[in-house]
C-alpha atoms as a PDB file:
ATOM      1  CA  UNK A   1      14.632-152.848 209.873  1.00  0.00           C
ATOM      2  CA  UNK A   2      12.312-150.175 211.084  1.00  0.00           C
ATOM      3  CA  UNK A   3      11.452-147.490 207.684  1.00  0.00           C
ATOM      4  CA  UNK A   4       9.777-143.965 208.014  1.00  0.00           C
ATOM      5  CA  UNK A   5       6.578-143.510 205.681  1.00  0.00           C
ATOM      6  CA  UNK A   6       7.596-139.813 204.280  1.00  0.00           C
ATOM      7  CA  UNK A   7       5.137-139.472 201.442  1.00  0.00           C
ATOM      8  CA  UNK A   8       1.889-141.689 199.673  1.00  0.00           C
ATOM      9  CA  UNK A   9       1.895-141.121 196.306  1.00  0.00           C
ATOM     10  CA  UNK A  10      -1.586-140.585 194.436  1.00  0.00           C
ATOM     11  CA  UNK A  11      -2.784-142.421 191.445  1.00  0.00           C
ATOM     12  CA  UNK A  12      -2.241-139.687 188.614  1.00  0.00           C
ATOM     13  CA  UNK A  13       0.455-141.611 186.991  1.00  0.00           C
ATOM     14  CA  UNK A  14      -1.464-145.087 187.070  1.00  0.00           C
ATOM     15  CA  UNK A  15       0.346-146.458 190.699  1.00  0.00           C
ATOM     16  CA  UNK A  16       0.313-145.540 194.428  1.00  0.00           C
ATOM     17  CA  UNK A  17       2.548-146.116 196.750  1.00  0.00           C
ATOM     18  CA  UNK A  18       4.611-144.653 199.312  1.00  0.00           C
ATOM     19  CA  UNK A  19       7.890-142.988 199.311  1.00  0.00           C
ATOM     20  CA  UNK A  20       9.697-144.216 202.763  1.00  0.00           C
ATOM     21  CA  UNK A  21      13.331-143.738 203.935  1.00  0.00           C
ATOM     22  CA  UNK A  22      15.600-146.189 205.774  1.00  0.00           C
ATOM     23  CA  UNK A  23      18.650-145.158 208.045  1.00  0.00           C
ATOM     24  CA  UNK A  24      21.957-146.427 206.809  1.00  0.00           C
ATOM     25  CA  UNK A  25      24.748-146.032 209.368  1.00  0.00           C
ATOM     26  CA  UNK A  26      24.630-141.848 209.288  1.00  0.00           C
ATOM     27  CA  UNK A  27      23.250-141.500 205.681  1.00  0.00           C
ATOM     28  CA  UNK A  28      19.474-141.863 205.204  1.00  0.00           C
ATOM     29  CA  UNK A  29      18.192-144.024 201.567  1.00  0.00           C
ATOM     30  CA  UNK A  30      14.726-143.321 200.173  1.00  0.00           C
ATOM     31  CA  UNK A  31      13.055-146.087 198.700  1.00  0.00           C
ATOM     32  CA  UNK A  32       9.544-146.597 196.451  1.00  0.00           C
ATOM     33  CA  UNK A  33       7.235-149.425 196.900  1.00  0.00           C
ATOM     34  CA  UNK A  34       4.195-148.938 193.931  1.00  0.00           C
ATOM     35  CA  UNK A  35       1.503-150.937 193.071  1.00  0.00           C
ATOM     36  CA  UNK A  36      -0.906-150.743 190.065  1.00  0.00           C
ATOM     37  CA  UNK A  37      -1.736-151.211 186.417  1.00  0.00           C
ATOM     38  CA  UNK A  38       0.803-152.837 184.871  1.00  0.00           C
ATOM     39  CA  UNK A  39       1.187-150.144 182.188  1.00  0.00           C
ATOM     40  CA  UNK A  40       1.436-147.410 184.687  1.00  0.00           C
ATOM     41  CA  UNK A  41       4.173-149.265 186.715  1.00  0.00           C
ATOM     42  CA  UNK A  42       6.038-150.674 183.857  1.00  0.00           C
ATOM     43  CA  UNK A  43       6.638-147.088 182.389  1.00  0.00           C
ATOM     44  CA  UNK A  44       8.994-146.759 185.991  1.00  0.00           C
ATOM     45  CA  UNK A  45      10.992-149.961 185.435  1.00  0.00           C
ATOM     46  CA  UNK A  46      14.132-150.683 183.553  1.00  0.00           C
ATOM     47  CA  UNK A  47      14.533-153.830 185.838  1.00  0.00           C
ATOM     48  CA  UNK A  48      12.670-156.452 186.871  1.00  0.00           C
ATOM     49  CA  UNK A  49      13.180-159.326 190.320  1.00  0.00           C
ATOM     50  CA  UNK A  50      14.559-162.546 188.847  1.00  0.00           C
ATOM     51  CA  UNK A  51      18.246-164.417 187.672  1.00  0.00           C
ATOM     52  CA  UNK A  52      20.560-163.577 185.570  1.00  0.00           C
ATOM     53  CA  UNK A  53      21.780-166.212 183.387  1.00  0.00           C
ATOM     54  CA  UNK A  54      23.833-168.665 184.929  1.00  0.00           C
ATOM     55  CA  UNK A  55      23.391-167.517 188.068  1.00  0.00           C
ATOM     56  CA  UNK A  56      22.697-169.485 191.288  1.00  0.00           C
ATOM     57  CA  UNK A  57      21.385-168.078 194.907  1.00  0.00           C
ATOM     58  CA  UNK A  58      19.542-165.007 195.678  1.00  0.00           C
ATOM     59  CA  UNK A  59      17.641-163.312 193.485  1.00  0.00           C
ATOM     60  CA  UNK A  60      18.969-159.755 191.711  1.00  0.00           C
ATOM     61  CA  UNK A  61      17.788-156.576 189.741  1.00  0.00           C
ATOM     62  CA  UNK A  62      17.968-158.128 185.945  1.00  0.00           C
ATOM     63  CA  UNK A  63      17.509-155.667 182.912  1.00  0.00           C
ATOM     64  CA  UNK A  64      13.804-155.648 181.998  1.00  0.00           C
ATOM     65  CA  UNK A  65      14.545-156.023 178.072  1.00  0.00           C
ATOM     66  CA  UNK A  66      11.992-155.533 175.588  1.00  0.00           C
ATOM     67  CA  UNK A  67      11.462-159.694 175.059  1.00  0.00           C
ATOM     68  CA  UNK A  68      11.177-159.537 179.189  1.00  0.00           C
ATOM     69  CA  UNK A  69       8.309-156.874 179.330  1.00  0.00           C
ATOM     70  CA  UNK A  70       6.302-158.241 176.066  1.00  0.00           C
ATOM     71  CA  UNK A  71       6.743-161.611 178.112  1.00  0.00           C
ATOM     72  CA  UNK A  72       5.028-159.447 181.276  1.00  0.00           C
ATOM     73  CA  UNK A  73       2.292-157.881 179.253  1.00  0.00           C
ATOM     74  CA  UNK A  74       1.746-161.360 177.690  1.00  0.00           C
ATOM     75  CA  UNK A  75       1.097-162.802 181.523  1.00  0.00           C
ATOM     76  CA  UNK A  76      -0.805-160.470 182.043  1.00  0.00           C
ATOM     77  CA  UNK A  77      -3.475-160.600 179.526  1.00  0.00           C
ATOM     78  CA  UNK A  78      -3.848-164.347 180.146  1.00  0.00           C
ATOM     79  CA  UNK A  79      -4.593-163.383 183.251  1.00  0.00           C
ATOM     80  CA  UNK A  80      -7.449-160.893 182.185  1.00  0.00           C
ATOM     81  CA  UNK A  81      -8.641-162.946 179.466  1.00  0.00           C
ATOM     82  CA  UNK A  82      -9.819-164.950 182.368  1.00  0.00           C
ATOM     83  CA  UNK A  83     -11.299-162.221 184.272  1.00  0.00           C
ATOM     84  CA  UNK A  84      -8.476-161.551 186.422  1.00  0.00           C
ATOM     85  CA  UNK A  85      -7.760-158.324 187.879  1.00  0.00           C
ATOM     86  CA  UNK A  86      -4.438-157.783 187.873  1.00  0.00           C
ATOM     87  CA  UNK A  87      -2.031-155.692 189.767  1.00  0.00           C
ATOM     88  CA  UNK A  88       1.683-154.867 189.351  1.00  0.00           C
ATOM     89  CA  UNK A  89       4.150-154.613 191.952  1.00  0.00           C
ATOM     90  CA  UNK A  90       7.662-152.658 192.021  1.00  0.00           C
ATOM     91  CA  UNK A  91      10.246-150.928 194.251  1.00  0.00           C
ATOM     92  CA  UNK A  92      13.208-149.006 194.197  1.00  0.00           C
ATOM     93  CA  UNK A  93      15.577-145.479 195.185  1.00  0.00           C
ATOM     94  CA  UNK A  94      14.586-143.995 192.297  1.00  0.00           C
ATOM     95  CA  UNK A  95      10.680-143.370 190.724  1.00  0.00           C
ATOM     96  CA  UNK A  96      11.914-143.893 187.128  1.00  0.00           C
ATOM     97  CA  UNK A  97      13.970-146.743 187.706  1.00  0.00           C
ATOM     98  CA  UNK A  98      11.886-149.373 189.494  1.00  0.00           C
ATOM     99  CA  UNK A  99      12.256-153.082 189.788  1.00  0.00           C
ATOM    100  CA  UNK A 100       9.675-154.778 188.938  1.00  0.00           C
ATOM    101  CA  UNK A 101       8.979-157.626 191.393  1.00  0.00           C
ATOM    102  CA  UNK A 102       5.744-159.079 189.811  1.00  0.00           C
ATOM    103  CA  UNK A 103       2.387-159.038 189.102  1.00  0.00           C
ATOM    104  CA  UNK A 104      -1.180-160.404 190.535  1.00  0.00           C
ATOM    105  CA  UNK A 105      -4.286-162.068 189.404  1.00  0.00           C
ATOM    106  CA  UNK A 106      -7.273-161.678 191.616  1.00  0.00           C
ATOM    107  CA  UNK A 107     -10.422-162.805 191.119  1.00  0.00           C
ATOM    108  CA  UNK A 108     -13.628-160.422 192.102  1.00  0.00           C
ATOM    109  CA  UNK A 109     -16.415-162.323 191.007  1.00  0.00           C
ATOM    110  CA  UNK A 110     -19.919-160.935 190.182  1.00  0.00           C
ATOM    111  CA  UNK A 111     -22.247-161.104 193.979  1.00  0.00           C
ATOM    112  CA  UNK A 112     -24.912-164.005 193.651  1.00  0.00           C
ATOM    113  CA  UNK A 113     -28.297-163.188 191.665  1.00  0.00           C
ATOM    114  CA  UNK A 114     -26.080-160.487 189.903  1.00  0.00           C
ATOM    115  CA  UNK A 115     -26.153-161.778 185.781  1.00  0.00           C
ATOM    116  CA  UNK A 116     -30.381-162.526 187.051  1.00  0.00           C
ATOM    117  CA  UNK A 117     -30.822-158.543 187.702  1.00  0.00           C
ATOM    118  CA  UNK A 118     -28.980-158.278 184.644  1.00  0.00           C
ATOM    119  CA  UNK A 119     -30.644-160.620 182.303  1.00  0.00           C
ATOM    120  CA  UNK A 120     -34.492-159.028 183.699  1.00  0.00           C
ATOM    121  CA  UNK A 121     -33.306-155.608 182.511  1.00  0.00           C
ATOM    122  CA  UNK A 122     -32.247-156.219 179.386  1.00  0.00           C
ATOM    123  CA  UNK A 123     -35.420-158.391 179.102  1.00  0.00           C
ATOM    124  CA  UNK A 124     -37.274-155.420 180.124  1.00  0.00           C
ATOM    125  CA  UNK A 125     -34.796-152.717 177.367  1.00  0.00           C
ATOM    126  CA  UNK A 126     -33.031-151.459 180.278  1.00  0.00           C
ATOM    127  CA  UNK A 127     -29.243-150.497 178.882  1.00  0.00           C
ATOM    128  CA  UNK A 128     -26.450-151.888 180.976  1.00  0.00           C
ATOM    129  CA  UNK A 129     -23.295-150.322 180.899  1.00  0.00           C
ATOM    130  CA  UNK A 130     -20.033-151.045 182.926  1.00  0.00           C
ATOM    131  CA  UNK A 131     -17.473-148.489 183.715  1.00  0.00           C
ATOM    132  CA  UNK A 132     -14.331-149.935 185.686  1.00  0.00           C
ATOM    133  CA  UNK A 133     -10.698-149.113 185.776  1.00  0.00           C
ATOM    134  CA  UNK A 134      -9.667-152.513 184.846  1.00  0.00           C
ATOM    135  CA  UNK A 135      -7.930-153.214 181.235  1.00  0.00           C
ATOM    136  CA  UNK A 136      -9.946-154.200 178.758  1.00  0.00           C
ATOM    137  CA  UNK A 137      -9.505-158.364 178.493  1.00  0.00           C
ATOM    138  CA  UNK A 138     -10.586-158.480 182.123  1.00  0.00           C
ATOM    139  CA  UNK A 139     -13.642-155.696 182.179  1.00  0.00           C
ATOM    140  CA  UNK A 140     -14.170-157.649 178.485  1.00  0.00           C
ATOM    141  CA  UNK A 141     -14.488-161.086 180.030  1.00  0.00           C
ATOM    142  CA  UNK A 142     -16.614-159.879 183.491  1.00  0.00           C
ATOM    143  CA  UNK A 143     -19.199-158.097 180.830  1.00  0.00           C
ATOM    144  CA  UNK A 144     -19.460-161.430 178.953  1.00  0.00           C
ATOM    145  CA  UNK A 145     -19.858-163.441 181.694  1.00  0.00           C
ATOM    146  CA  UNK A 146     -22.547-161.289 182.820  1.00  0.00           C
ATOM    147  CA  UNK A 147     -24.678-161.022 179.634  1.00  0.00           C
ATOM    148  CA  UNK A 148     -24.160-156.949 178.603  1.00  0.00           C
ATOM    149  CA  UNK A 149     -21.414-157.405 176.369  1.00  0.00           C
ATOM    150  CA  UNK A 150     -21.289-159.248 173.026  1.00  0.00           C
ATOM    151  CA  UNK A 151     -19.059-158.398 170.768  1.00  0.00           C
ATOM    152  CA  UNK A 152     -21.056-158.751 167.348  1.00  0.00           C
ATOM    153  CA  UNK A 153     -22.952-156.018 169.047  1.00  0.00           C
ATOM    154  CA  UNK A 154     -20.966-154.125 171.698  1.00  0.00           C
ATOM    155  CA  UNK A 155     -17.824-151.993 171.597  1.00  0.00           C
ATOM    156  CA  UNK A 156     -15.281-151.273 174.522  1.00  0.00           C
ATOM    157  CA  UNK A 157     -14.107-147.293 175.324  1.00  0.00           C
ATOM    158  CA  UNK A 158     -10.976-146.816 177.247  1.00  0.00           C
ATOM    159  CA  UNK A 159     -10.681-143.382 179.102  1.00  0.00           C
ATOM    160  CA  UNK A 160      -7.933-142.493 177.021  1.00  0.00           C
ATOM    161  CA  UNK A 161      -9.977-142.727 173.966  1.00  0.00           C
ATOM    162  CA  UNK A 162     -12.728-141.269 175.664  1.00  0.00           C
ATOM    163  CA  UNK A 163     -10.471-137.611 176.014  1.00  0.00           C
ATOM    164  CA  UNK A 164     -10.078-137.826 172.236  1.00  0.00           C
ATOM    165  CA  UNK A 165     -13.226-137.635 171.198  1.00  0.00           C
ATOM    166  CA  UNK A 166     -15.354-134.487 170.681  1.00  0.00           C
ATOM    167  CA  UNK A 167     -19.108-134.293 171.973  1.00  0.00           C
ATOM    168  CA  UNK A 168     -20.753-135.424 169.258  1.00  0.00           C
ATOM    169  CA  UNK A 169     -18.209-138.207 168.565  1.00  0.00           C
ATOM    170  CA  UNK A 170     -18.720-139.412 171.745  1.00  0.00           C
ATOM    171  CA  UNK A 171     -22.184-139.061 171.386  1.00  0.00           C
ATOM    172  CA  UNK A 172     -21.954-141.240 168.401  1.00  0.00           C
ATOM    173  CA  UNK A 173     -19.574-143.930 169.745  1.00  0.00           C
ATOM    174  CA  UNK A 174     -21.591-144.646 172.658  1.00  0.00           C
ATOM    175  CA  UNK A 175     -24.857-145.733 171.287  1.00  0.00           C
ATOM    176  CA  UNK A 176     -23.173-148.877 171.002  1.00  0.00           C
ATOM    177  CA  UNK A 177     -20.365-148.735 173.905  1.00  0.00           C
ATOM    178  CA  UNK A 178     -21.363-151.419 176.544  1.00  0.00           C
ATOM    179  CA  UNK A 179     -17.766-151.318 178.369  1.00  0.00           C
ATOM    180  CA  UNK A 180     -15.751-148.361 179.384  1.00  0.00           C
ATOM    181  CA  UNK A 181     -12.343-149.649 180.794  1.00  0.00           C
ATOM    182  CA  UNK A 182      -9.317-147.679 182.015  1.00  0.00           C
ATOM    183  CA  UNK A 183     -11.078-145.053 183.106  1.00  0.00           C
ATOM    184  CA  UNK A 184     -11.189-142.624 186.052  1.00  0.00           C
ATOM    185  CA  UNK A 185     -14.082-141.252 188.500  1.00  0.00           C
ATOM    186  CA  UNK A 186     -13.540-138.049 185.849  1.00  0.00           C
ATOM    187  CA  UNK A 187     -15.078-140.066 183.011  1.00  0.00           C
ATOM    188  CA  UNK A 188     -18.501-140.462 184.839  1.00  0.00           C
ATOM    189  CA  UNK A 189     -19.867-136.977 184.210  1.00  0.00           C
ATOM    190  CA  UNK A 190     -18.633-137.330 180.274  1.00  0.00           C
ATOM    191  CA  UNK A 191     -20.512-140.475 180.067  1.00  0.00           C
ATOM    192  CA  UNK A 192     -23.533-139.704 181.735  1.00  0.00           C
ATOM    193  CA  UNK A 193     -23.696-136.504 179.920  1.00  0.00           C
ATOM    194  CA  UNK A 194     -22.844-138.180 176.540  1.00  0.00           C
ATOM    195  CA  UNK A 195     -26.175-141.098 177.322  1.00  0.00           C
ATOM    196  CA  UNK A 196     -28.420-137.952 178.328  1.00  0.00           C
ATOM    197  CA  UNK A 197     -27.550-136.075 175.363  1.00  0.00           C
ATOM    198  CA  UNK A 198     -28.997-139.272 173.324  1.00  0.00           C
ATOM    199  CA  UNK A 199     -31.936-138.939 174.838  1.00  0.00           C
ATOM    200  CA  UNK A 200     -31.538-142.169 177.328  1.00  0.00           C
ATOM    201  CA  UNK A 201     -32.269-141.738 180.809  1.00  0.00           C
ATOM    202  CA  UNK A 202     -29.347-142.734 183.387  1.00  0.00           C
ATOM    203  CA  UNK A 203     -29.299-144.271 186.419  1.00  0.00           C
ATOM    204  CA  UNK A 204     -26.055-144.034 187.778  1.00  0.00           C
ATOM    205  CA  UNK A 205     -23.874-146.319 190.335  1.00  0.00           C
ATOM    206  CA  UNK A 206     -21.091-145.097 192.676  1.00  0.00           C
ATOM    207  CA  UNK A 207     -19.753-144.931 196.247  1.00  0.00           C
ATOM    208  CA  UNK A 208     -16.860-142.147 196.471  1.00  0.00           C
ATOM    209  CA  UNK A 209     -16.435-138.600 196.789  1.00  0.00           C
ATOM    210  CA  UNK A 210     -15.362-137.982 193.221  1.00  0.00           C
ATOM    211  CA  UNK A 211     -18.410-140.051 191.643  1.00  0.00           C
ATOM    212  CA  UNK A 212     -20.856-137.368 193.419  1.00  0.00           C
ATOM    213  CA  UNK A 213     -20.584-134.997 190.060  1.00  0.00           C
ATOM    214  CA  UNK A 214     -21.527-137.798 188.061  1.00  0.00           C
ATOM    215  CA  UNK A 215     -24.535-139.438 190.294  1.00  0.00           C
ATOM    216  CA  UNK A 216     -25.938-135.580 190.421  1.00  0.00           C
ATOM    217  CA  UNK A 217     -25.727-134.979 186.839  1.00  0.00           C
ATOM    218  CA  UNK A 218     -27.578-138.834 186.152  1.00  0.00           C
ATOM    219  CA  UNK A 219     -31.794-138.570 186.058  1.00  0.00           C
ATOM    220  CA  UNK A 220     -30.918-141.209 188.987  1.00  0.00           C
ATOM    221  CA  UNK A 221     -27.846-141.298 191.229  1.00  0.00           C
ATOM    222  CA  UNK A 222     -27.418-144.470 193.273  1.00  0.00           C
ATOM    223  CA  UNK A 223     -25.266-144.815 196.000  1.00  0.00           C
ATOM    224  CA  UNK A 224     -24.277-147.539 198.300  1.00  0.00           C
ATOM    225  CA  UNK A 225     -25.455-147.890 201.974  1.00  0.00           C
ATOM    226  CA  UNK A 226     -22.419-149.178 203.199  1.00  0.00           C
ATOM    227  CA  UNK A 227     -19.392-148.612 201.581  1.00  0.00           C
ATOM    228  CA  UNK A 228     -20.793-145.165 200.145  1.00  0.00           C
ATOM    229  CA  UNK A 229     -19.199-141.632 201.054  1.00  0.00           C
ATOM    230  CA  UNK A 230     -21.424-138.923 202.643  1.00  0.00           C
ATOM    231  CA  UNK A 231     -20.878-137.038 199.436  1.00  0.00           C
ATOM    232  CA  UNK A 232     -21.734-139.630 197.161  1.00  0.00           C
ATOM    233  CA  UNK A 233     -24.902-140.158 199.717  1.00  0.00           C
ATOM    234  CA  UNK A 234     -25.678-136.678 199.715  1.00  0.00           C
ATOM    235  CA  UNK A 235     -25.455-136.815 195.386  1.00  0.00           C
ATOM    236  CA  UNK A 236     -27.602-139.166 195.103  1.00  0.00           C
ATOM    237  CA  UNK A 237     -31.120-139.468 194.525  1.00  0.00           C
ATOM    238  CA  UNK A 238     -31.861-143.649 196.189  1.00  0.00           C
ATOM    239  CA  UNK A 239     -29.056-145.141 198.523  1.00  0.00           C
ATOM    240  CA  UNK A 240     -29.045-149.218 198.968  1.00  0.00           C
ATOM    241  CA  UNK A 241     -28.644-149.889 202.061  1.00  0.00           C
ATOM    242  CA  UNK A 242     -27.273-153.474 201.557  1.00  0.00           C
ATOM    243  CA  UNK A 243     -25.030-152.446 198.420  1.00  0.00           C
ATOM    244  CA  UNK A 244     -26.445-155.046 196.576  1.00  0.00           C
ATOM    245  CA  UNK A 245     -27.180-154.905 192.799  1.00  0.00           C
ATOM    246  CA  UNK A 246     -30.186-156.975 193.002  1.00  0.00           C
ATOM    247  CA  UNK A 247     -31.424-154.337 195.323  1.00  0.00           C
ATOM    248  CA  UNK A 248     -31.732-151.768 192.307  1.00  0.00           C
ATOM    249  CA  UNK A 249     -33.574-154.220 189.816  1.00  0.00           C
ATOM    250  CA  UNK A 250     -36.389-154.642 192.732  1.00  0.00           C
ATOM    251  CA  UNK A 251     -36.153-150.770 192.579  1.00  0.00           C
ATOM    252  CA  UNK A 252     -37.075-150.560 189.126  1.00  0.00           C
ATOM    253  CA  UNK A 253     -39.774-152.838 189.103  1.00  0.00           C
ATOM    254  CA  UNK A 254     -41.565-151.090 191.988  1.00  0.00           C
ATOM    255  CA  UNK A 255     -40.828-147.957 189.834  1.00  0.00           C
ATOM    256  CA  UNK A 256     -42.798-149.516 186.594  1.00  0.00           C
ATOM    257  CA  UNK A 257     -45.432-150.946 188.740  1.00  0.00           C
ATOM    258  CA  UNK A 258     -46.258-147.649 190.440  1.00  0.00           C
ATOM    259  CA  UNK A 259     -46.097-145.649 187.083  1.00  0.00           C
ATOM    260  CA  UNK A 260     -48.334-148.680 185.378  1.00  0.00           C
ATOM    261  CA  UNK A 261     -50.909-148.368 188.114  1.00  0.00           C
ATOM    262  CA  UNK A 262     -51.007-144.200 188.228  1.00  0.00           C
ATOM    263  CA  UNK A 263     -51.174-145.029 183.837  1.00  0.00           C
ATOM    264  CA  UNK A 264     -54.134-146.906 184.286  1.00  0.00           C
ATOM    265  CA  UNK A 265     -55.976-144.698 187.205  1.00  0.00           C
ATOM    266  CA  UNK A 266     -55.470-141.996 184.714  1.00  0.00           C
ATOM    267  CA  UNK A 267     -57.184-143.699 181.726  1.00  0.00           C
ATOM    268  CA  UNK A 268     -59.631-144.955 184.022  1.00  0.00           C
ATOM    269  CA  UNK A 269     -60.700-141.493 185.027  1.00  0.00           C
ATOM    270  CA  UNK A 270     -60.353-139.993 181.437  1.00  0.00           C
ATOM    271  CA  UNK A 271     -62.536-142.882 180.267  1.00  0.00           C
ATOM    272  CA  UNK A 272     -65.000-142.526 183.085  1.00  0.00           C
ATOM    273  CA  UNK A 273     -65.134-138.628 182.624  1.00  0.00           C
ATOM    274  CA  UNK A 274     -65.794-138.522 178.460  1.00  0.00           C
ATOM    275  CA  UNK A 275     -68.178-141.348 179.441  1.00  0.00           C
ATOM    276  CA  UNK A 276     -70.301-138.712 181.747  1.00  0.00           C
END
């Protein structure tokens, strides 16, 4: 049956989805259908899709008890572990009494000639830092795989813990943060500020509107070509055109050779000068 669309909802409360409304005979039943973290989306659901015991045939609302969502979370961090990102799915006629139908793995591997780029900064003491909204096993696991993260060295910073801290705590925790998970285009401008403030000089990624504060604040925004808002575009200082990371670490070595060869031409000239 045909269903209206009255209302998206936004991602404030960890899910989005849309609010639409189905006609029954004369009387008209709204209905939610969310997706998203599985923390936001399990704090709306006392149910879950599945049998009840002994039960044969369709499949029916069950009770999501507290061995049933441990069970979830469990699934889900298996999932991560493995570099999964996964997303929860739910529905219902009321927001804070979803079903929860399931949850998905997908895998978004790293481009080709991405943990390369990667490897040469870090060879060259350029500081690589990840900031994602993923949950911490998967952004964990991507950051290892790539070669920025180890964790006899590295700490992880959720967004949540990154609201907690003052400026100078922050300040102090992320001399050492190489992962900042669960976090929101908000977080940017804290952690760019927080870098600058210890004296490291930021280059900043991002493609949408509300990374624009952030990539203005950074001593370099970048944003992407392609799938890159005009504001972020506008923010930023270099835009790759082919939204590849590679792209950037070819950037940076221009950048040292240039300042290398105006280095020397100055100590040539000094020399040459004193010399006269």
């Amino acid at each position: 049956k045909r269903m209206e669309v009255r209302c998206r909802l936004d991602a404030s409360c960890g899910v989005v989805g849309s609010s639409l409304v189905k006609q029954t005979g004369e009387a008209e039943v709204q209905c939610y259908f969310v997706k998203g973290m599985l923390e936001g989306v399990l704090d709306h659901c006392g149910s879950y899709t599945g049998r009840k015991a002994g039960a044969a045939g369709d499949c029916a609302p069950v009770v999501l008890s507290d061995m049933e969502r441990h069970r979830v979370i469990e699934a889900a961090r298996t999932m991560a572990n493995s570099g999964l990102r996964v997303l929860a799915l739910a529905h219902g006629t009321q927001m804070n009494s979803l079903t929860l139908d399931g949850i998905v793995g997908m895998s978004d591997p790293p481009r080709r000639g991405v943990s390369e780029s990667i490897a040469k900064m870090i060879e060259n003491r350029s500081r690589v830092c990840m900031i994602t909204g993923d949950a911490r096993e998967t952004a964990m696991a991507i950051a290892s795989t790539l070669g920025f993260y180890d964790p006899r060295k590295h700490t992880a910073l959720s967004g949540l813990e990154l609201e907690q801290l003052s400026g100078a705590e922050l300040e102090d925790r992320i001399r050492d943060t190489a992962v900042f998970y669960r976090t929101s285009p908000r977080h940017k401008l804290a952690i760019v500020q927080a870098l600058q403030a210890t004296g490291e000089i930021v280059a900043m990624t991002g493609d949408g509107v509300n990374d624009a504060p952030a990539l203005s604040a950074a001593d370099i925004g970048v944003a992407m070509g392609k799938s890159g808002t005009d504001v972020a575009k506008e923010a930023a200082d270099m835009v790759i055109m082919d939204d590849d990371f590679t792209t950037i670490m070819a950037a940076v070595e221009e950048g040292k050779c240039i300042f290398y060869n105006i280095k020397n031409f100055l100590t040539f000239q000094l020399s040459t000068s004193v010399a006269a």
